[in-house]
C-alpha atoms as a PDB file:
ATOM      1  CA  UNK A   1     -19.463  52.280 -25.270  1.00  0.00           C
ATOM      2  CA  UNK A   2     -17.228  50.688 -23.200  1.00  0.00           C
ATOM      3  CA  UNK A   3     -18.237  48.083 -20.618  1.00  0.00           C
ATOM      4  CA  UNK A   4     -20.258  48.831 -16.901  1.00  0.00           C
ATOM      5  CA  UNK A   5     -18.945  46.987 -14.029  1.00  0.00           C
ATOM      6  CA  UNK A   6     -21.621  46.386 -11.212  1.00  0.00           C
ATOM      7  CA  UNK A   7     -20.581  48.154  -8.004  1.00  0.00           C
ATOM      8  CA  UNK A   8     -19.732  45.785  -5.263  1.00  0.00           C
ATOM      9  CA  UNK A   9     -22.528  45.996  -2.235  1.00  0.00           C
ATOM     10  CA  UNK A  10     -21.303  47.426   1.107  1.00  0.00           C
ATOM     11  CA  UNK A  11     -21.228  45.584   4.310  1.00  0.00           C
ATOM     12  CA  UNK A  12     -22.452  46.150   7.640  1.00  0.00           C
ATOM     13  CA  UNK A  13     -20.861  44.361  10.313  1.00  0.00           C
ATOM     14  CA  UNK A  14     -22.417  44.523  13.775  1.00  0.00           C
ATOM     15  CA  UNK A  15     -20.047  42.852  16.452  1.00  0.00           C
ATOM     16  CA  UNK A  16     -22.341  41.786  19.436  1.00  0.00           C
ATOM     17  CA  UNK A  17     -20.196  40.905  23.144  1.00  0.00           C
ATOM     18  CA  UNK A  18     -22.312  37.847  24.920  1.00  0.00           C
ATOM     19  CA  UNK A  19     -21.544  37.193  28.669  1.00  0.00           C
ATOM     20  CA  UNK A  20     -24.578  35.260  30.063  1.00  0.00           C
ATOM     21  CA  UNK A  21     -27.166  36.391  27.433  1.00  0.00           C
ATOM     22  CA  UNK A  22     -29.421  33.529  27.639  1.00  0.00           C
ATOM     23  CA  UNK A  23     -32.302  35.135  28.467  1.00  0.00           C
ATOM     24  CA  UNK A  24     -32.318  37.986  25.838  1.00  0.00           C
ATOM     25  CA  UNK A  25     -30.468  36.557  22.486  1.00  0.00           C
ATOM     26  CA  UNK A  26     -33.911  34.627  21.175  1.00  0.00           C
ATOM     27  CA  UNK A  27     -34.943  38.166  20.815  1.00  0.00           C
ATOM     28  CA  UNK A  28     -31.630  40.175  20.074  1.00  0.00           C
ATOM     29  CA  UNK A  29     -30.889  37.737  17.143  1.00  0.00           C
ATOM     30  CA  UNK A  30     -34.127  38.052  15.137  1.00  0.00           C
ATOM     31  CA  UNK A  31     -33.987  42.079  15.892  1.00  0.00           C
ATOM     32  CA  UNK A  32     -30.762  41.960  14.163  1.00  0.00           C
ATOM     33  CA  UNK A  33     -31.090  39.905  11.477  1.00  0.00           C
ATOM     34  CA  UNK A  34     -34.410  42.178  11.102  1.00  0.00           C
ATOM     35  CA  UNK A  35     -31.558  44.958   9.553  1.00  0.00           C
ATOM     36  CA  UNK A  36     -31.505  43.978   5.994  1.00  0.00           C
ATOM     37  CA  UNK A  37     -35.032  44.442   5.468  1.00  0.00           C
ATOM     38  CA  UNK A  38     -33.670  48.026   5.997  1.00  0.00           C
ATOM     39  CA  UNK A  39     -31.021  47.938   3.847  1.00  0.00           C
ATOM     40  CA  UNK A  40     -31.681  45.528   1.172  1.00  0.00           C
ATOM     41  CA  UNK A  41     -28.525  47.310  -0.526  1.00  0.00           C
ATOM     42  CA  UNK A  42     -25.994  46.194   2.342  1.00  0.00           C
ATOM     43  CA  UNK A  43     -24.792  42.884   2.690  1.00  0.00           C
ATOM     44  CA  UNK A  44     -25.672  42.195   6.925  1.00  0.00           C
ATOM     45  CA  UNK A  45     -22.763  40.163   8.718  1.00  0.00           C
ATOM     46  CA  UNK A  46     -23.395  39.633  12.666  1.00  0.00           C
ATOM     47  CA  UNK A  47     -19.974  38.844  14.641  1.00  0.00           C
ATOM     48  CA  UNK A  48     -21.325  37.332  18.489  1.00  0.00           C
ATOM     49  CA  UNK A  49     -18.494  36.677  20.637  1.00  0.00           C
ATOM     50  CA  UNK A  50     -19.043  34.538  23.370  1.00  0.00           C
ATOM     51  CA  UNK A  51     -17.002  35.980  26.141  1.00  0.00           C
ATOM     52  CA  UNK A  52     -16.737  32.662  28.585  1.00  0.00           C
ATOM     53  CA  UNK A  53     -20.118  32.134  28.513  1.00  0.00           C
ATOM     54  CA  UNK A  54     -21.408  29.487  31.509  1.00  0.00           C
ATOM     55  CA  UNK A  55     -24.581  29.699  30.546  1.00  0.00           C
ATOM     56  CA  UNK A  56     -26.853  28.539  27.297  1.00  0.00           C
ATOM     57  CA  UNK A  57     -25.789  31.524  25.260  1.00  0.00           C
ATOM     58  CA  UNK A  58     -22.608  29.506  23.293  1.00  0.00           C
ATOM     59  CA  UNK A  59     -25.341  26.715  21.794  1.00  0.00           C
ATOM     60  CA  UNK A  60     -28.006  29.413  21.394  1.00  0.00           C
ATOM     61  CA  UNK A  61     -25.567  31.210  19.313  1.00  0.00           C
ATOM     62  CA  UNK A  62     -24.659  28.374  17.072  1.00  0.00           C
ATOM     63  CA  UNK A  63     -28.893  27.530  16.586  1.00  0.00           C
ATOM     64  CA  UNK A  64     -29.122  30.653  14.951  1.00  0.00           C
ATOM     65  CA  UNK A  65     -26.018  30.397  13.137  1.00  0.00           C
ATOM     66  CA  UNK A  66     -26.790  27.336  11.663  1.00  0.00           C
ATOM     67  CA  UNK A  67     -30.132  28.504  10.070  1.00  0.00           C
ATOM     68  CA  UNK A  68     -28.671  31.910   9.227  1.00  0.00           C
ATOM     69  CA  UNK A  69     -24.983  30.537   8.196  1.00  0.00           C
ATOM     70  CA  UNK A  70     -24.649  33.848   5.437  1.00  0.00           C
ATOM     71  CA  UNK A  71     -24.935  36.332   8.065  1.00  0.00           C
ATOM     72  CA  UNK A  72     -24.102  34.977  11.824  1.00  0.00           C
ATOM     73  CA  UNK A  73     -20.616  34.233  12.811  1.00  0.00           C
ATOM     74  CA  UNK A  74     -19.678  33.155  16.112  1.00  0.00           C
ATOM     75  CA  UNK A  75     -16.557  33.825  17.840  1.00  0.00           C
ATOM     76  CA  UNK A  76     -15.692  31.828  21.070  1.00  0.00           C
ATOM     77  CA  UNK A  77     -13.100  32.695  23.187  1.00  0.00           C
ATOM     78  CA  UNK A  78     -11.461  30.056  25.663  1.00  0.00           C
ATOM     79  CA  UNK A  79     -11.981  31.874  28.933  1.00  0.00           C
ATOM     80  CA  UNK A  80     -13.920  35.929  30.209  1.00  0.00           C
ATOM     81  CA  UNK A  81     -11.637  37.959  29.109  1.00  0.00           C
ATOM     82  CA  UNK A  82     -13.900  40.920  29.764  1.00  0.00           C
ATOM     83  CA  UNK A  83     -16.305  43.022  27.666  1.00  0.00           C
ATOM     84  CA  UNK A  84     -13.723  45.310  25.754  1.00  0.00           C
ATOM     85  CA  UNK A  85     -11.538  42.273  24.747  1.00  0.00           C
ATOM     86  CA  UNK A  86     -14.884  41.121  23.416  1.00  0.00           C
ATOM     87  CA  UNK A  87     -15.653  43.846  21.226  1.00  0.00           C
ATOM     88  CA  UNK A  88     -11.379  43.599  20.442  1.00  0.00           C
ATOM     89  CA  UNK A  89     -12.159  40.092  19.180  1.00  0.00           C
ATOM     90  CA  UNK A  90     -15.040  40.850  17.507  1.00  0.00           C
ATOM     91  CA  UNK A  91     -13.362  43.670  15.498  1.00  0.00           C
ATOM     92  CA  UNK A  92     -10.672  41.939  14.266  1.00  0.00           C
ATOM     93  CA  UNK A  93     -13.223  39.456  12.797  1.00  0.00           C
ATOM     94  CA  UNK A  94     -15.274  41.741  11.046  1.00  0.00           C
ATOM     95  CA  UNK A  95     -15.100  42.626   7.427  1.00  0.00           C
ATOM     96  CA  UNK A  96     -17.434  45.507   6.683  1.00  0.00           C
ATOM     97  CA  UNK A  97     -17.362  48.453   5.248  1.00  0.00           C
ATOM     98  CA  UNK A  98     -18.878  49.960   8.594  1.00  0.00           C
ATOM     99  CA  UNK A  99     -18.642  48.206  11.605  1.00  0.00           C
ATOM    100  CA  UNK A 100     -21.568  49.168  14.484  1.00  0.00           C
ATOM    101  CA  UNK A 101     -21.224  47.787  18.185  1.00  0.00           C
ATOM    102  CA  UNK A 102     -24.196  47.228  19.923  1.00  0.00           C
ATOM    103  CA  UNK A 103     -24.967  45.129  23.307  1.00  0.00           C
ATOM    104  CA  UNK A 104     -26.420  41.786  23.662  1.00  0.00           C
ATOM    105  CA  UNK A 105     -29.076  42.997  26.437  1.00  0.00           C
ATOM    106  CA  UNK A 106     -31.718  44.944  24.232  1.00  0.00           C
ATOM    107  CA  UNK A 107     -30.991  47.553  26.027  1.00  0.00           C
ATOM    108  CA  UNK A 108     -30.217  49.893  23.340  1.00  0.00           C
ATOM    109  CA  UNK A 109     -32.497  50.073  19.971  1.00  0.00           C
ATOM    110  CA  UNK A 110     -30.516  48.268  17.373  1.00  0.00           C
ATOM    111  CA  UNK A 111     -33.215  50.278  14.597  1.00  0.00           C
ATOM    112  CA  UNK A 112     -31.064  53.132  15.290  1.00  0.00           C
ATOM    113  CA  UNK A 113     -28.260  51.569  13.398  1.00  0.00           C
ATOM    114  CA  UNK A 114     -30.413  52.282  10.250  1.00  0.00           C
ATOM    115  CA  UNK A 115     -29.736  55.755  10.563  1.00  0.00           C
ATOM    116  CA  UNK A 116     -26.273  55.308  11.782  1.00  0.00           C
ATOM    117  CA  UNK A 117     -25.810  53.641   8.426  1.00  0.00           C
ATOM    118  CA  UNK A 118     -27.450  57.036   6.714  1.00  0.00           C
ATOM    119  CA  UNK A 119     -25.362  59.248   8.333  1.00  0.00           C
ATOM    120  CA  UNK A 120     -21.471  56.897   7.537  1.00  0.00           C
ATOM    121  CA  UNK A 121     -22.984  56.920   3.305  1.00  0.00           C
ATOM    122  CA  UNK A 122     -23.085  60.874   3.945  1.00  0.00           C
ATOM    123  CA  UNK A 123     -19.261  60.809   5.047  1.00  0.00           C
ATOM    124  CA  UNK A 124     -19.396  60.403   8.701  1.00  0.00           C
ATOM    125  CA  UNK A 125     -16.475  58.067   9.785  1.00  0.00           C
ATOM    126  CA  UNK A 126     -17.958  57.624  13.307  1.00  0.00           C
ATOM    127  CA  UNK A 127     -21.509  57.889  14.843  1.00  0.00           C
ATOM    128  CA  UNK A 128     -22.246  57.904  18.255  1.00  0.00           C
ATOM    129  CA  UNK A 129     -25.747  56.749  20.176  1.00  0.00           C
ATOM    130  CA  UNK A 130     -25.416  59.233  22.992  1.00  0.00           C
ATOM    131  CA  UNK A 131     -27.732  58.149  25.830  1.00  0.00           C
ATOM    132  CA  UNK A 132     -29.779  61.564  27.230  1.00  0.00           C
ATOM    133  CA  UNK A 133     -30.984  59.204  30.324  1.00  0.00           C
ATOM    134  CA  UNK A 134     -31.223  55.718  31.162  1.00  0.00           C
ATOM    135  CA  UNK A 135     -33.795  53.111  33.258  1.00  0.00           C
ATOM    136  CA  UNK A 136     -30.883  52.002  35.249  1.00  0.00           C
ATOM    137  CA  UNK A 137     -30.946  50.949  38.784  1.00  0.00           C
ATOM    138  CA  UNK A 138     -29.754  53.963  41.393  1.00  0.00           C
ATOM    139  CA  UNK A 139     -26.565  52.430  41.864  1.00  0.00           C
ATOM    140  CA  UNK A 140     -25.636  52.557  38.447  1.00  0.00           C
ATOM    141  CA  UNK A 141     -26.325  56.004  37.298  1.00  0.00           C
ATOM    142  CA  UNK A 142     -24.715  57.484  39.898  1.00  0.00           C
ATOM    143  CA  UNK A 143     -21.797  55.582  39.006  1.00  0.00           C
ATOM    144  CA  UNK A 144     -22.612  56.323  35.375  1.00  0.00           C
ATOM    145  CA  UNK A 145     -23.075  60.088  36.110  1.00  0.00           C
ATOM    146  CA  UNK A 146     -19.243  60.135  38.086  1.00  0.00           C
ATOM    147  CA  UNK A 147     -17.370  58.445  35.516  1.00  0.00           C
ATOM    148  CA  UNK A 148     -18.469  60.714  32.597  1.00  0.00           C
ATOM    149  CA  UNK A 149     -17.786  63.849  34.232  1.00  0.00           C
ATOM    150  CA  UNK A 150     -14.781  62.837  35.563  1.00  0.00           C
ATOM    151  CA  UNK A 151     -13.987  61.715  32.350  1.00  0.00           C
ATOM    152  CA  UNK A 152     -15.127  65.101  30.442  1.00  0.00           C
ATOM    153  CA  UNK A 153     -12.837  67.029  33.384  1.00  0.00           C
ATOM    154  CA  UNK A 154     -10.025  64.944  33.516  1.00  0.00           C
ATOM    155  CA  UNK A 155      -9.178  63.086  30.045  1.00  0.00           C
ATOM    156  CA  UNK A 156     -10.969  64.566  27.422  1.00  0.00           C
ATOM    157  CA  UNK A 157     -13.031  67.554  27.875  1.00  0.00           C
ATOM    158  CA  UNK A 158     -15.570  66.701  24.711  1.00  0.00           C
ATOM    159  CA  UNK A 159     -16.817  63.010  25.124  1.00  0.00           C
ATOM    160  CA  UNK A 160     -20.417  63.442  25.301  1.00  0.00           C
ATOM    161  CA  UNK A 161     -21.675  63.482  28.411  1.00  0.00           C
ATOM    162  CA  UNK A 162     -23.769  60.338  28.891  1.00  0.00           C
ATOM    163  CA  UNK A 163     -21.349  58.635  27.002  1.00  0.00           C
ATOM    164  CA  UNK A 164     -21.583  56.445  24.248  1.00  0.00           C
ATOM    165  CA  UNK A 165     -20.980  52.221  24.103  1.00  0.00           C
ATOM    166  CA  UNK A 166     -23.581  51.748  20.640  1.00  0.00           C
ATOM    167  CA  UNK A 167     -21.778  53.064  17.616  1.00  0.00           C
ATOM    168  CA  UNK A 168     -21.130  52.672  14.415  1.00  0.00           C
ATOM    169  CA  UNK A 169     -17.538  53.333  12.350  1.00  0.00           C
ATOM    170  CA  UNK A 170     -15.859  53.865   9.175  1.00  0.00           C
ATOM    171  CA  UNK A 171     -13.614  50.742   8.039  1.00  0.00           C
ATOM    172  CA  UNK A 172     -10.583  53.261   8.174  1.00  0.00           C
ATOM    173  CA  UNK A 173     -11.545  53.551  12.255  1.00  0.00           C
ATOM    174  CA  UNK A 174     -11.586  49.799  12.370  1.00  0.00           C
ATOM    175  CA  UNK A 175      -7.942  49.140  10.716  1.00  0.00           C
ATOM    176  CA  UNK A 176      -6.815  51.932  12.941  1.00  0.00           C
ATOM    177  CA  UNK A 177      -7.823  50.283  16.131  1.00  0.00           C
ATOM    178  CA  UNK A 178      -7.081  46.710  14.920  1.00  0.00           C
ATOM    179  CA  UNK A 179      -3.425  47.908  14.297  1.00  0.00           C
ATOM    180  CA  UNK A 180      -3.440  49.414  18.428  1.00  0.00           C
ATOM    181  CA  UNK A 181      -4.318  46.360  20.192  1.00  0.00           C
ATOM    182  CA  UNK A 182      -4.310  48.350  23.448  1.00  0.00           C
ATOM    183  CA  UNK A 183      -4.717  46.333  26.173  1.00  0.00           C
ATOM    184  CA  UNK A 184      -6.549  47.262  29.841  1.00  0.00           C
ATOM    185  CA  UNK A 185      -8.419  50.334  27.975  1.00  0.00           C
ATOM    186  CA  UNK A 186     -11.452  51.600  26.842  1.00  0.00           C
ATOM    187  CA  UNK A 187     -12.422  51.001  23.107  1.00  0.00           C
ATOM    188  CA  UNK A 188     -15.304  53.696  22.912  1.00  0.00           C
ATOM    189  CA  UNK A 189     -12.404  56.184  24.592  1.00  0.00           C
ATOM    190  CA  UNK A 190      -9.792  54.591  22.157  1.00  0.00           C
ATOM    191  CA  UNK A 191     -11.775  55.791  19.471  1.00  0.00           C
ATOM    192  CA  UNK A 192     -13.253  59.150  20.511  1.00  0.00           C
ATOM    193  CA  UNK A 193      -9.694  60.001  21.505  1.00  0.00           C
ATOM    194  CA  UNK A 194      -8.421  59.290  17.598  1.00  0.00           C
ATOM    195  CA  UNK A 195     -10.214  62.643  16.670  1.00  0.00           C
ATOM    196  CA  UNK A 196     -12.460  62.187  14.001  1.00  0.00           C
ATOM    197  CA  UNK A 197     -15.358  64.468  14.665  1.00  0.00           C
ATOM    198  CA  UNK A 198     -18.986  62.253  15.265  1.00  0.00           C
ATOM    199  CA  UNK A 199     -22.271  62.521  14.514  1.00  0.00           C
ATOM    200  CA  UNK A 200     -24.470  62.012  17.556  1.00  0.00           C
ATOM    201  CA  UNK A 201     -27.741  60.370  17.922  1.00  0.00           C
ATOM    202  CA  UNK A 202     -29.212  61.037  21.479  1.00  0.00           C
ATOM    203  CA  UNK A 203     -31.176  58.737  23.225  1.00  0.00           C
ATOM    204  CA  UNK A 204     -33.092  56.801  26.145  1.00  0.00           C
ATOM    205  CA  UNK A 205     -31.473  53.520  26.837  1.00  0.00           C
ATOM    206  CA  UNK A 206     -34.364  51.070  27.629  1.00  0.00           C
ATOM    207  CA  UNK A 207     -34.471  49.250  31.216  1.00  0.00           C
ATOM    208  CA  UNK A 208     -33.049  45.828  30.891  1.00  0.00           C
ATOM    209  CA  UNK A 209     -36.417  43.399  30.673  1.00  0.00           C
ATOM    210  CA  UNK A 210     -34.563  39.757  31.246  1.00  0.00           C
ATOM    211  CA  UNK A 211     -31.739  38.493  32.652  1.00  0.00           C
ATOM    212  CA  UNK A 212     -29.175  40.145  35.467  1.00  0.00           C
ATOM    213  CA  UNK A 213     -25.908  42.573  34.862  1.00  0.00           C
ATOM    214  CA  UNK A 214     -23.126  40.929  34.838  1.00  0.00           C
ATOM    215  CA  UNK A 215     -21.499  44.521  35.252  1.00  0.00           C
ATOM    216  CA  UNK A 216     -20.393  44.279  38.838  1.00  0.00           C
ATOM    217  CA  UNK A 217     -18.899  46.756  40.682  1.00  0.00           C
ATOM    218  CA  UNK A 218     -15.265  44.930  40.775  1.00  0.00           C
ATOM    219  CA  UNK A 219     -15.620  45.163  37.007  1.00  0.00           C
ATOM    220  CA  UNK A 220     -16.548  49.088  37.231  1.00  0.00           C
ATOM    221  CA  UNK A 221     -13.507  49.999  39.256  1.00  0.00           C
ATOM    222  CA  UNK A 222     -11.756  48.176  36.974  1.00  0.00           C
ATOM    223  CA  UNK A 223     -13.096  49.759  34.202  1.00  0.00           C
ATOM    224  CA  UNK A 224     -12.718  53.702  35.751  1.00  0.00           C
ATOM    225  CA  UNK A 225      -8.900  52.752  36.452  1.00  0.00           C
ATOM    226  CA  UNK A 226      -7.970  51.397  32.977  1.00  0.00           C
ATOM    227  CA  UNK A 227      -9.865  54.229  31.590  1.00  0.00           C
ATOM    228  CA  UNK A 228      -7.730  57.106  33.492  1.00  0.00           C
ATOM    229  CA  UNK A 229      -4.680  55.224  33.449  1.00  0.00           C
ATOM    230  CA  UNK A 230      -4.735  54.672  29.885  1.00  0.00           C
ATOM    231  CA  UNK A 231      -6.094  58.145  28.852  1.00  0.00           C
ATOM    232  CA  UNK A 232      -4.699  60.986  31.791  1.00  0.00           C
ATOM    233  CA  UNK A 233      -1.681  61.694  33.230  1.00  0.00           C
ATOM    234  CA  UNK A 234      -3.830  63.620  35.767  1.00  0.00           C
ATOM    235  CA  UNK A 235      -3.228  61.384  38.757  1.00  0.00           C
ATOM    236  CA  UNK A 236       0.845  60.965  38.138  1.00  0.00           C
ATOM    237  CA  UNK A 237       0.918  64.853  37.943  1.00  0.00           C
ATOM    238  CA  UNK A 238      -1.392  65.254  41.343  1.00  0.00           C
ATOM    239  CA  UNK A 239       1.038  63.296  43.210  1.00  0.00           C
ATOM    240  CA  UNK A 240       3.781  65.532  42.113  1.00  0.00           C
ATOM    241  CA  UNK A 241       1.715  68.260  43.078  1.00  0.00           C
ATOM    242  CA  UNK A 242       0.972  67.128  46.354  1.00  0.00           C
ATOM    243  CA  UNK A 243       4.388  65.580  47.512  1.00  0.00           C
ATOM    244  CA  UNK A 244       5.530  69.579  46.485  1.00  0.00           C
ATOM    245  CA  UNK A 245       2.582  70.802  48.103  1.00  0.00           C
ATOM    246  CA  UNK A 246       3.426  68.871  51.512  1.00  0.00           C
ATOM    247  CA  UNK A 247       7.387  69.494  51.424  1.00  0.00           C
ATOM    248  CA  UNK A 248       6.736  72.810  50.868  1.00  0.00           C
ATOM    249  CA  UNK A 249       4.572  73.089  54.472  1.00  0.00           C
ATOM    250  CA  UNK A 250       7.259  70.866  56.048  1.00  0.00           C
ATOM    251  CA  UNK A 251       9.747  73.335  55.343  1.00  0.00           C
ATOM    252  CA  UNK A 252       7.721  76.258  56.493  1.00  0.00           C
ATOM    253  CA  UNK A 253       7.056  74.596  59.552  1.00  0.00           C
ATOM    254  CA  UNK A 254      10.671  73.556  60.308  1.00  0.00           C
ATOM    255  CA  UNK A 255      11.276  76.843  59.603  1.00  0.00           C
ATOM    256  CA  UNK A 256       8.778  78.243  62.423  1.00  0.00           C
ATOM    257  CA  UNK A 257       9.778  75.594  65.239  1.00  0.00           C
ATOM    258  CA  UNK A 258      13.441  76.449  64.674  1.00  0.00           C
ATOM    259  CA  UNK A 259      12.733  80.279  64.734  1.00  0.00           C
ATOM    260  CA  UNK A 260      10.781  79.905  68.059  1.00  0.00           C
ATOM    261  CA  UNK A 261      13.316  77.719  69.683  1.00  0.00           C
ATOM    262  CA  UNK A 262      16.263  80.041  68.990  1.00  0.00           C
ATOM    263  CA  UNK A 263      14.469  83.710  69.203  1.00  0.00           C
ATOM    264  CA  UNK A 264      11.977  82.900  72.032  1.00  0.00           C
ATOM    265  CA  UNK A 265      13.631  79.845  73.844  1.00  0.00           C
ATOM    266  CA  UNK A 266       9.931  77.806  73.453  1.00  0.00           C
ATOM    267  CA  UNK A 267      10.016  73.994  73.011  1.00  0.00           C
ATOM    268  CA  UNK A 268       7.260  73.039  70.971  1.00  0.00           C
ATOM    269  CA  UNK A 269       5.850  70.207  72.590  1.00  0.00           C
ATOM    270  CA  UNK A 270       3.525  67.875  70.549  1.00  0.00           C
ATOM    271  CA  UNK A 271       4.046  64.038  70.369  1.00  0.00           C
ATOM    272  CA  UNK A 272       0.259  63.477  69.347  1.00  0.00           C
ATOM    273  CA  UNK A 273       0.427  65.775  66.383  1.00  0.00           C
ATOM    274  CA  UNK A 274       3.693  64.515  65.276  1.00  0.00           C
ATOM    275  CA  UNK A 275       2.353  61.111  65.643  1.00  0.00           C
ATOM    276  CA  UNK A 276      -0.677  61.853  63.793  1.00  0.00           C
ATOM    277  CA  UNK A 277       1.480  63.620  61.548  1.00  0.00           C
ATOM    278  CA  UNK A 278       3.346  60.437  60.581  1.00  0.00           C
ATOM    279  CA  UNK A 279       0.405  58.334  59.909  1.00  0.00           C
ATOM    280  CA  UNK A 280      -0.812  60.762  57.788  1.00  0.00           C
ATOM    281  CA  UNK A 281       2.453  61.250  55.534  1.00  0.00           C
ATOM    282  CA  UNK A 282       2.840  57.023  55.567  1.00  0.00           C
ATOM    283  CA  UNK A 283      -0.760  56.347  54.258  1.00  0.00           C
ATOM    284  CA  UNK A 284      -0.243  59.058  51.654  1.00  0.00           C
ATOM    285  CA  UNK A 285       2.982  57.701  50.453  1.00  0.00           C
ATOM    286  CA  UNK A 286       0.907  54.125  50.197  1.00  0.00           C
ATOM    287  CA  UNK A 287      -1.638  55.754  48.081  1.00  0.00           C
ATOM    288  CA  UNK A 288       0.907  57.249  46.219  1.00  0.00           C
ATOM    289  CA  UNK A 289       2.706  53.867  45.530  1.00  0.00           C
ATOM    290  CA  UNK A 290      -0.609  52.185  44.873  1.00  0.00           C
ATOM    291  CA  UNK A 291      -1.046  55.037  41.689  1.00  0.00           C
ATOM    292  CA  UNK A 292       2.455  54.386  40.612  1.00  0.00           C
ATOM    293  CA  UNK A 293       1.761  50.850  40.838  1.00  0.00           C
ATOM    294  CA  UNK A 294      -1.194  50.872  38.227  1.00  0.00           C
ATOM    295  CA  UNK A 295       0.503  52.794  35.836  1.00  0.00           C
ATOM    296  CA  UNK A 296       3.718  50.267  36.369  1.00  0.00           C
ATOM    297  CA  UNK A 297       1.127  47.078  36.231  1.00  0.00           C
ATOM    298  CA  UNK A 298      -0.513  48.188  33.117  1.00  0.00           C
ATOM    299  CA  UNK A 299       3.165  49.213  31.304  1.00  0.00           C
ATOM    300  CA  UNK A 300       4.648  45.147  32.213  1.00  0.00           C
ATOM    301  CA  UNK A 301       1.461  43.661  30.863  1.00  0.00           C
ATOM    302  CA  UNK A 302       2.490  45.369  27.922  1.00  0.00           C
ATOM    303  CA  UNK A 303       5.700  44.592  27.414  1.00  0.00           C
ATOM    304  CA  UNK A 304       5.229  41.515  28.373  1.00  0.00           C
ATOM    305  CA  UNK A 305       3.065  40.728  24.986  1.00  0.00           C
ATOM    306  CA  UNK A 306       0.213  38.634  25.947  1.00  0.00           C
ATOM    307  CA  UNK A 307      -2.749  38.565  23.954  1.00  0.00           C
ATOM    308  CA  UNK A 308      -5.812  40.774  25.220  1.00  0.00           C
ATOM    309  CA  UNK A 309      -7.915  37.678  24.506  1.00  0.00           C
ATOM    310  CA  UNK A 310      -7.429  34.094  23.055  1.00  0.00           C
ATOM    311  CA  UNK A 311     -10.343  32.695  20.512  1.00  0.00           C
ATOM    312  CA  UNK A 312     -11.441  29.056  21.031  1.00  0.00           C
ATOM    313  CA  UNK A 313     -12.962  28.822  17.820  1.00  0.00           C
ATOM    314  CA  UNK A 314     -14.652  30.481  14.783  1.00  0.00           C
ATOM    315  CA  UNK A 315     -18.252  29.422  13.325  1.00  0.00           C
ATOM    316  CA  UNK A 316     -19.082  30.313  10.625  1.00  0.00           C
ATOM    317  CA  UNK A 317     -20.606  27.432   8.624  1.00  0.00           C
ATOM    318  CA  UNK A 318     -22.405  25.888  11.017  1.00  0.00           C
ATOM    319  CA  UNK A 319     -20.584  23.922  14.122  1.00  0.00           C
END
């Protein structure tokens, strides 16, 4: 008989964004870690990456890593370079077999990466936590609610529609992205928008028990313009629209005032309306040039070839 090689064990990796997570990671941490007495069969590696931190969360971070050196590593980056540079960073550092993404705030039930897992050693190259509702303040779902059906009617007509940001992928999804390095976008869009067809989990996310959102509403335009801009040429194609939709009118118009003047002698007075008229047509043209200018913003940070973020420093033994 000839001889039997042991199969190699599988790795999760869970990469875990931290921006001002003080107040929650004593708790996140041990939920985490609390995975591999699910799957004794996968080796567990946690990726945190401190996203500019200026709270305790950095040295919190590196307690845990020290006692749990064989399954914490910590990524620090030198400045905030936002949340989906985070989970860009923490990407690149993992070395799974399946990667999951999950937040930092407890907000979403990290058990439900058990059955993520299930579902990727059944084939499924990408799973999805869908939320059906969340205990969010006001402000937020409406926002929420907004974005994901503009989102659904604009860029991609099946992203689920509470949206997703707790997931778990194949390794091939993971190379794929790593290979991108998109800049200004949406990772959770990036990766819906490669095709692969999902398995999704629905459910509540939890109200958040400690701590305060960082998410402010600067950050959530931000976030609503990189995601159209990167994703839809929607907006480019409704200025076209509209600059034929208003020289069209203009023409018809002309067309009346010079018909009256020469058939029916009548001098159409109106210095108001033409005044309005041209504040009107100058604001519009300002809007316009303020789309134009995102798309042209987002095209010279491009080219120009600066890293989406820039890492500090790696722990992974221990600082």
């Amino acid at each position: 008989m000839g001889d039997t090689f042991p199969v190699p064990m599988k790795t999760l990796s869970v990469v875990v964004p931290v921006y001002y997570n003080e107040a929650n990671l004593h708790e996140t941490i041990p939920r985490l870690l609390g995975l591999q007495a699910s799957l004794p069969d996968m080796r567990l590696e946690l990726i945190f990456v401190d996203d500019g931190s200026g709270d305790r969360s950095l040295s919190i971070l590196l307690e845990h890593q020290k006692k749990n050196p064989e399954s914490i590593r910590v990524v620090k980056l030198t400045r905030n370079f936002g949340a989906m540079a985070a989970v860009q960073a923490g990407f690149l550092q993992a070395t799974g077999d399946c990667v999951g993404m999950v937040s930092a705030d407890l907000q979403d039930p990290v058990h439900i990466l058990v059955d993520m897992v299930a579902h990727w050693r059944k084939g499924a190259r990408a799973v999805y936590a869908v939320r059906t509702a969340r205990q969010d303040p006001l402000s937020s779902r409406i926002f929420s609610r907004l974005y994901y059906a503009l989102v659904r009617r604009l860029v991609m007509a099946d992203y689920p529609v509470g949206g997703f940001d707790f997931l778990l992928v194949d390794r091939q999804i993971i190379d794929i992205i790593n290979g991108i390095r998109e800049k200004n976008t949406n990772v959770m869009t990036l990766i819906h928008w490669l095709g692969f067809e999902p398995v999704k989990i629905p459910y509540e996310r939890a109200q958040r028990k400690a701590g305060a959102s960082r998410w402010t509403m600067r950050k959530k335009i931000k976030f609503f313009l990189d995601s159209f801009v990167a994703f839809s040429y929607v907006p480019i194609r409704f200025l076209s629209a509209t600059g034929i939709l208003l020289s069209s009118l203009a023409f018809v118009y002309a067309g009346a005032v010079f018909y009256d003047r020469l058939v029916n002698g009548v001098v159409v007075p109106g210095w108001t309306a033409l005044a309005l008229g041209v504040v009107f047509l100058g604001g519009l043209q300002i809007l316009m040039l303020g789309v134009l200018g995102e798309y042209l913003w987002r095209t010279l940070d491009e080219t120009r070839k600066r890293p989406s973020f820039v890492v500090d420093r790696v722990f992974v033994e221990g600082p």
